[in-house]
C-alpha atoms as a PDB file:
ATOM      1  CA  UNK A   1     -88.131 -10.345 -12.943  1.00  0.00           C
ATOM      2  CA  UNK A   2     -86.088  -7.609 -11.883  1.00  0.00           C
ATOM      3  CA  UNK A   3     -87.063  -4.157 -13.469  1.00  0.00           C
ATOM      4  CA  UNK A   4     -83.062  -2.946 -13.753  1.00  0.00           C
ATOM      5  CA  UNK A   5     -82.953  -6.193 -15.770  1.00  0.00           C
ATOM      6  CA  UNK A   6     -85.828  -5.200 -18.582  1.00  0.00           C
ATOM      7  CA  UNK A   7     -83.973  -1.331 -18.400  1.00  0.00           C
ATOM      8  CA  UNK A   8     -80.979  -2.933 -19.688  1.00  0.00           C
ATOM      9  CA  UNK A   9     -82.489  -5.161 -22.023  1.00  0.00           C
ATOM     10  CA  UNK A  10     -84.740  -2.440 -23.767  1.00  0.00           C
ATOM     11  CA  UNK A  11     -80.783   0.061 -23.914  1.00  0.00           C
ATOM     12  CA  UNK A  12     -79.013  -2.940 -25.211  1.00  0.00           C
ATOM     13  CA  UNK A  13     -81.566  -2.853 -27.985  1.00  0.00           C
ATOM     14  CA  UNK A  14     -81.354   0.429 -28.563  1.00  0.00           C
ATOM     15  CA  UNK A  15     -78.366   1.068 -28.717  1.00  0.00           C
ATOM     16  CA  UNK A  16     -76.990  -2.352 -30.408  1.00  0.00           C
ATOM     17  CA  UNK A  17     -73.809  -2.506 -27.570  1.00  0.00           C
ATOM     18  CA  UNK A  18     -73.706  -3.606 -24.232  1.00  0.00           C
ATOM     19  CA  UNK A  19     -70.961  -1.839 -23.424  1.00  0.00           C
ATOM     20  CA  UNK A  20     -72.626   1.675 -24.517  1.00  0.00           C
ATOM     21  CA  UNK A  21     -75.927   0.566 -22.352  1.00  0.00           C
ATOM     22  CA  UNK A  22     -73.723  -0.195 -19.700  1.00  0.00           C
ATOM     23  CA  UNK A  23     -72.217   3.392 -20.200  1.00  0.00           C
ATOM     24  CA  UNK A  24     -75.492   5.433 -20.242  1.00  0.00           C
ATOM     25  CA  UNK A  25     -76.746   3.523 -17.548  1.00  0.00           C
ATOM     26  CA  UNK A  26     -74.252   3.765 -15.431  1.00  0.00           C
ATOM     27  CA  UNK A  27     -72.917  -0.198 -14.910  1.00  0.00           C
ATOM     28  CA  UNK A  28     -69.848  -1.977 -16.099  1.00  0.00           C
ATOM     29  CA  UNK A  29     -70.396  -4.250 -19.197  1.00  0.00           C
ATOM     30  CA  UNK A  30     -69.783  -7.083 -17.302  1.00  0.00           C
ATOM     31  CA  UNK A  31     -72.695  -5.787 -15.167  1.00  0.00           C
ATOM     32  CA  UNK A  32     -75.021  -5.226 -18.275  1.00  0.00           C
ATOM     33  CA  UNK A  33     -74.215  -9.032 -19.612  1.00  0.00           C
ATOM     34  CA  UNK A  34     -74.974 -10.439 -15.974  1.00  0.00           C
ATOM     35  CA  UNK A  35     -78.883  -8.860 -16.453  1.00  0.00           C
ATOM     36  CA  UNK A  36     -79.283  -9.933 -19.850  1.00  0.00           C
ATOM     37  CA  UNK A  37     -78.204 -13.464 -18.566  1.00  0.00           C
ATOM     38  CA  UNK A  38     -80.734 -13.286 -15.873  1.00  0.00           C
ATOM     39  CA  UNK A  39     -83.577 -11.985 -18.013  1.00  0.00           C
ATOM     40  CA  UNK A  40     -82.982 -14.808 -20.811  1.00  0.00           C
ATOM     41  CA  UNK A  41     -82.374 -17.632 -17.843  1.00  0.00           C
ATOM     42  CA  UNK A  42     -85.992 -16.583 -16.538  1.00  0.00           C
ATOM     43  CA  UNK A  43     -87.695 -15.982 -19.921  1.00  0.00           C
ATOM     44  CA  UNK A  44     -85.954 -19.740 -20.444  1.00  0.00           C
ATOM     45  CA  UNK A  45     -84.777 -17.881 -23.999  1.00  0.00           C
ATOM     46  CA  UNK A  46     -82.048 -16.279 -25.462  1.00  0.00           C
ATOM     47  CA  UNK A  47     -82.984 -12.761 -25.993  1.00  0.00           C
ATOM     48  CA  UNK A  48     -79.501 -11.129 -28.752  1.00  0.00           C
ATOM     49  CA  UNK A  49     -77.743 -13.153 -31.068  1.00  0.00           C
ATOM     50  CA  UNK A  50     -74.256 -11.847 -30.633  1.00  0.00           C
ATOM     51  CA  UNK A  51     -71.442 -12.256 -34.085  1.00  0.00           C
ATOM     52  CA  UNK A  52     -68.634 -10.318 -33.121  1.00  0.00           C
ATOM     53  CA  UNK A  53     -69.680  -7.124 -31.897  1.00  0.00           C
ATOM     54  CA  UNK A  54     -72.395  -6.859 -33.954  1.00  0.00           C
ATOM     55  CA  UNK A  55     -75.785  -7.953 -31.690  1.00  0.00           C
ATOM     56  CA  UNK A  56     -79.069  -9.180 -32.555  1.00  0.00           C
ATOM     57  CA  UNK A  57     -82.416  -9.701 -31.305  1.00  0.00           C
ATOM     58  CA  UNK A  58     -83.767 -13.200 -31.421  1.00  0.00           C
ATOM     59  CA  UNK A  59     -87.467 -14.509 -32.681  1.00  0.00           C
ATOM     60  CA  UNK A  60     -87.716 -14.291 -28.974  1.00  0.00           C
ATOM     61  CA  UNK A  61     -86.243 -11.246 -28.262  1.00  0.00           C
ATOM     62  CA  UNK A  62     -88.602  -9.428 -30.352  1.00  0.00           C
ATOM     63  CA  UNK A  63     -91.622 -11.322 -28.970  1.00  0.00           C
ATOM     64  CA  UNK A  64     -90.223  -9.774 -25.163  1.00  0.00           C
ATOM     65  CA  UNK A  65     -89.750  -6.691 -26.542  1.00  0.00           C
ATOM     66  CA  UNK A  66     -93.363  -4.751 -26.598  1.00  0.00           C
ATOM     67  CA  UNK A  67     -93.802  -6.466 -23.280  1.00  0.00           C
ATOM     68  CA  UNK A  68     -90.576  -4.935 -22.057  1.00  0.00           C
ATOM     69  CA  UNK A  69     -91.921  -1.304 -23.425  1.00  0.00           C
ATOM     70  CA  UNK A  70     -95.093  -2.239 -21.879  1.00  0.00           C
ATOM     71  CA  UNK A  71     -93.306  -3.062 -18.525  1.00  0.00           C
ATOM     72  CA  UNK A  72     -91.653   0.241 -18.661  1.00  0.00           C
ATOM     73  CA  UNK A  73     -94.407   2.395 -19.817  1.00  0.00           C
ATOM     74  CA  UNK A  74     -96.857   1.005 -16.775  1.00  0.00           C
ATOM     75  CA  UNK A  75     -94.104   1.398 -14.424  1.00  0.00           C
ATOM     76  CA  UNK A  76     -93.575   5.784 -15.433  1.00  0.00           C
ATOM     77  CA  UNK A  77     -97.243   5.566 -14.953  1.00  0.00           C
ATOM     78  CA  UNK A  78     -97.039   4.308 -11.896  1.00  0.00           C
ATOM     79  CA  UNK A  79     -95.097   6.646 -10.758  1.00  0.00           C
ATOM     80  CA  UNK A  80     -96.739   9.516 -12.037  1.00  0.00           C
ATOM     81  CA  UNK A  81    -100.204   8.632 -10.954  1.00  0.00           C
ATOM     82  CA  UNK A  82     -98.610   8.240  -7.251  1.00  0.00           C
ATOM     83  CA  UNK A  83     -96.450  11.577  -7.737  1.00  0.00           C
ATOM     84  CA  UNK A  84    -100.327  12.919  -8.194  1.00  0.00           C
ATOM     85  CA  UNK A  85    -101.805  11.254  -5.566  1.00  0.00           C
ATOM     86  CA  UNK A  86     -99.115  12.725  -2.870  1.00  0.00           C
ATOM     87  CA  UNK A  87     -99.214  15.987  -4.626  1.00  0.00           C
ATOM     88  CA  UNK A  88    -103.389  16.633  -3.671  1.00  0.00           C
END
């Protein structure tokens, strides 16, 4: 499961567009959709419900999503706890 993959996931949610994800984070749309495929071809799952422009999460969707945070969150720990480690 690659972690740029969750990223986009989480933005999609929160900001209901993939093209403004794509936008903050710094990919094309087409770029954004192509993680969101990947994510909901491993999770075996669609993950949005997309009418129109107007996008979704699915039952499944919002089951991933406090794994996704939780993903995230362990990951900026991570990170910190090494930045601490080098830092002594």
């Amino acid at each position: 499961m690659e972690f740029r993959n969750i990223i986009s996931f989480l933005k999609v949610n929160e900001v209901s567009s993939f093209s403004k994800a794509a936008e903050i984070l710094g990919y094309t749309q087409s770029n954004i959709s192509a993680h969101i495929q990947q994510l909901e071809r491993e999770l075996q799952h669609p993950l949005f419900e997309r009418f129109g422009k107007n996008i979704y999460l699915t039952e499944y969707g919002r089951t991933f999503l406090p794994y996704a945070c939780e993903i995230v969150h362990s990951m900026e720990q991570a990170k910190l706890c090494l930045c601490d480690d080098l830092s002594n």
